[in-house]
Protein backbone atom coordinates (compact mmCIF):
# COMPACT_ATOMS: atom_id res chain seq x y z
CA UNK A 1 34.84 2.74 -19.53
CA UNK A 2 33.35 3.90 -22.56
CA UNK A 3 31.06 0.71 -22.51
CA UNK A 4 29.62 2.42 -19.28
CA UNK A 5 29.32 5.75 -20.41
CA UNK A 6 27.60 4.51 -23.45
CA UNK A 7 25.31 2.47 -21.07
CA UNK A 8 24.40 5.97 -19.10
CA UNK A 9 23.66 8.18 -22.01
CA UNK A 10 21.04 5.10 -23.32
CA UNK A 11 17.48 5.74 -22.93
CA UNK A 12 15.06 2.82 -21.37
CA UNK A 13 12.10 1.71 -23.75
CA UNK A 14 9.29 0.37 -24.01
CA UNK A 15 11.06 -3.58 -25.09
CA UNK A 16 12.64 -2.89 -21.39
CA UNK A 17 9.50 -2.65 -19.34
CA UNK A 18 7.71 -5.81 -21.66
CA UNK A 19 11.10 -7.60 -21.11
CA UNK A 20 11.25 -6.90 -17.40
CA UNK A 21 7.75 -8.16 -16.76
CA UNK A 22 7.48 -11.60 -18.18
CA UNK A 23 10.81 -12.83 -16.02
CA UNK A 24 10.48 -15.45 -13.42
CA UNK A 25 11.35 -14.50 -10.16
CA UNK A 26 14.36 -17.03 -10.59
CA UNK A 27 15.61 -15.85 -13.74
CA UNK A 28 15.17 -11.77 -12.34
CA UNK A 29 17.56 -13.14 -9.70
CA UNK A 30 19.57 -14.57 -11.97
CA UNK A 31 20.21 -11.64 -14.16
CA UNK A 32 20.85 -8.82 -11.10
CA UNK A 33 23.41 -10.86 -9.53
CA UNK A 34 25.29 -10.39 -13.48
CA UNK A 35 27.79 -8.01 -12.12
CA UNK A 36 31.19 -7.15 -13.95
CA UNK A 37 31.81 -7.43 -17.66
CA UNK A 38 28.60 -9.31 -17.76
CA UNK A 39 26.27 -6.72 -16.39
CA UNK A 40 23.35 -5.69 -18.21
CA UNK A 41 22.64 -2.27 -19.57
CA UNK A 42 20.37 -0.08 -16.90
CA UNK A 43 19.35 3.41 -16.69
CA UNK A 44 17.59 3.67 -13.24
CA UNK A 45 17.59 0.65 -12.39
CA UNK A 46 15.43 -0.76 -15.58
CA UNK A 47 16.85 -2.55 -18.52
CA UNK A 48 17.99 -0.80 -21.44
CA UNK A 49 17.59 -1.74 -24.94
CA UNK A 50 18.65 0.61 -28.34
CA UNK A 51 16.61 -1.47 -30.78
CA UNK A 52 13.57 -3.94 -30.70
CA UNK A 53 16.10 -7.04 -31.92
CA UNK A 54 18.15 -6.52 -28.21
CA UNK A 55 14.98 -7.10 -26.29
CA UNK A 56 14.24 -10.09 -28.38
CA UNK A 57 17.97 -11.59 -28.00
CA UNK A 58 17.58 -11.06 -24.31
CA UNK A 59 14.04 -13.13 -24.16
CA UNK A 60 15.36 -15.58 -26.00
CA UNK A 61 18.18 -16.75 -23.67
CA UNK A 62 15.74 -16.16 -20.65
CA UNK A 63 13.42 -17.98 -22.22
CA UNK A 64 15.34 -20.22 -22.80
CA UNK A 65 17.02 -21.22 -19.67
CA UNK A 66 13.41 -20.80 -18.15
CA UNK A 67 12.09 -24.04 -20.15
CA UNK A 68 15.48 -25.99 -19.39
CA UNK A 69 17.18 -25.94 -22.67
CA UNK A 70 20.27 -25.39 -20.36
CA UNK A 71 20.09 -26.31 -16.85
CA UNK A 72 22.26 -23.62 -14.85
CA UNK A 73 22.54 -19.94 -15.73
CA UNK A 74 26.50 -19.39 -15.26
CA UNK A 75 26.37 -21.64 -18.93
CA UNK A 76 25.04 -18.13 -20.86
CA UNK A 77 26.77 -16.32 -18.51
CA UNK A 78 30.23 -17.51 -19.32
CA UNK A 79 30.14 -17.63 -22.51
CA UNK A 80 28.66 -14.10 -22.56
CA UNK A 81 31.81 -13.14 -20.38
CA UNK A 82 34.20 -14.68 -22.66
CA UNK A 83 32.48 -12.69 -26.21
CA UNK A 84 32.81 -9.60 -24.03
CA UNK A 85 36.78 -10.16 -23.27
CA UNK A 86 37.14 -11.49 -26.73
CA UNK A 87 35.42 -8.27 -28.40
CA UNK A 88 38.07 -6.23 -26.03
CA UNK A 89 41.02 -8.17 -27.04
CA UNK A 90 40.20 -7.50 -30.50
CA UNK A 91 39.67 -3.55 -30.00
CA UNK A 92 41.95 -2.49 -27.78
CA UNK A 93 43.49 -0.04 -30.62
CA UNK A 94 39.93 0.39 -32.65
CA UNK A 95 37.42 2.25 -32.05
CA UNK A 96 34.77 0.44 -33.36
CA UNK A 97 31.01 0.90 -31.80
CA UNK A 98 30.25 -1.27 -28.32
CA UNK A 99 27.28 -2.73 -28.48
CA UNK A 100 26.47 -5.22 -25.41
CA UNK A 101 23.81 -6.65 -26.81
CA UNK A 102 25.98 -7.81 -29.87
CA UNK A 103 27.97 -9.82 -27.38
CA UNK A 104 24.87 -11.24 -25.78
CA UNK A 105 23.75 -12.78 -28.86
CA UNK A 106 27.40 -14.00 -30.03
CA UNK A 107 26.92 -15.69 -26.64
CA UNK A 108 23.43 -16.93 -27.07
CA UNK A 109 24.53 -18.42 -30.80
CA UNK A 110 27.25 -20.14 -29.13
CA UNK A 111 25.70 -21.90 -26.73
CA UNK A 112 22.60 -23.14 -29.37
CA UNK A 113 25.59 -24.43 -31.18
CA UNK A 114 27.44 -26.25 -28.51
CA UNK A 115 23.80 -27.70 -27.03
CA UNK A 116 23.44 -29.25 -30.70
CA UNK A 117 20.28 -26.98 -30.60
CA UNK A 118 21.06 -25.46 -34.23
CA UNK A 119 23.50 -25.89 -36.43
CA UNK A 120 26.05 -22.37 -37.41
CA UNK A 121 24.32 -22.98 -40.60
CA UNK A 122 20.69 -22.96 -39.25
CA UNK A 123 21.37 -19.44 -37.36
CA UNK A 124 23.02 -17.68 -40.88
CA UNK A 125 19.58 -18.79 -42.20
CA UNK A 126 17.29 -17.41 -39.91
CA UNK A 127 19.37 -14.51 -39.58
CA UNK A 128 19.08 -13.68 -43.11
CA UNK A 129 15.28 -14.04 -42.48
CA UNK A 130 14.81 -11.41 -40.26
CA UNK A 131 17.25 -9.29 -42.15
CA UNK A 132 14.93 -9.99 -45.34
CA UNK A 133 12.08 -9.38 -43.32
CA UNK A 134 10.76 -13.04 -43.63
CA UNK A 135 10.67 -13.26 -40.42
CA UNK A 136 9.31 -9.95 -39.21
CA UNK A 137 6.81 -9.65 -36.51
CA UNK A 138 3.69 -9.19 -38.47
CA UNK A 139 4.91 -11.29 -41.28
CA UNK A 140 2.58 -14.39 -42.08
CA UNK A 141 4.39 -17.32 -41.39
CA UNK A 142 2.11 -20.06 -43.27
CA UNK A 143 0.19 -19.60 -46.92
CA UNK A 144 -2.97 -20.44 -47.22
């Protein structure tokens, strides 16, 4: 409950509208039928993300799936089910902050492991990159 509430009181943004528009028509299908626990955040009717880094976890497993890194869509979306109930299990008496999006990466870092498509190791790295700034958007990626 307070998942949804927390969901209603978001604002959309700008990352919702960019990540809305480059979606294939099969992966928009995809992601309305996610009903339940695995629902994504909306505010009248359009995606909701808090921060720029939610937008970019969401592309990610879209994009993803769209180029056939994992063949069927239910993979993400199990896994993503499963963080969700795990996150619960571990809160139930806590009342730390929700944040889907949280979940949806656990999800995505999950499944990159399990597909042997990084390493746990690989993702701490790269994670420490962006939180350096290494890896920001407008950060030069080659010397030269």
């Amino acid at each position: 409950m307070r998942r949804q509430r927390e969901t209603e009181q978001a604002g959309g943004s700008r990352e919702s509208q960019q990540a809305a528009q480059g979606l294939s028509a099969q992966a928009q299908g995809l992601i309305a039928q996610m009903e339940g626990t695995a629902a994504l955040p909306r505010k009248n009717g359009e995606l909701v993300f808090n921060a720029p880094w939610e937008s970019r976890a969401f592309g990610m497993a879209v994009a993803l799936f769209e180029h056939g890194l994992y063949q069927h869509w239910g993979e993400f979306r199990h896994r993503l089910i499963d963080e969700i109930a795990a996150w619960e299990g571990r809160h139930r008496e806590r009342e730390d902050p929700w944040n889907y999006y949280e979940r949806w990466l656990a999800a995505l870092e999950r499944l990159l492991v399990e597909k042997g498509l990084l390493s746990k190791r690989e993702i701490v790295i790269r994670a420490a990159e962006f939180a350096s700034g290494a890896r920001d958007e407008g950060h030069a990626r080659h010397a030269h």
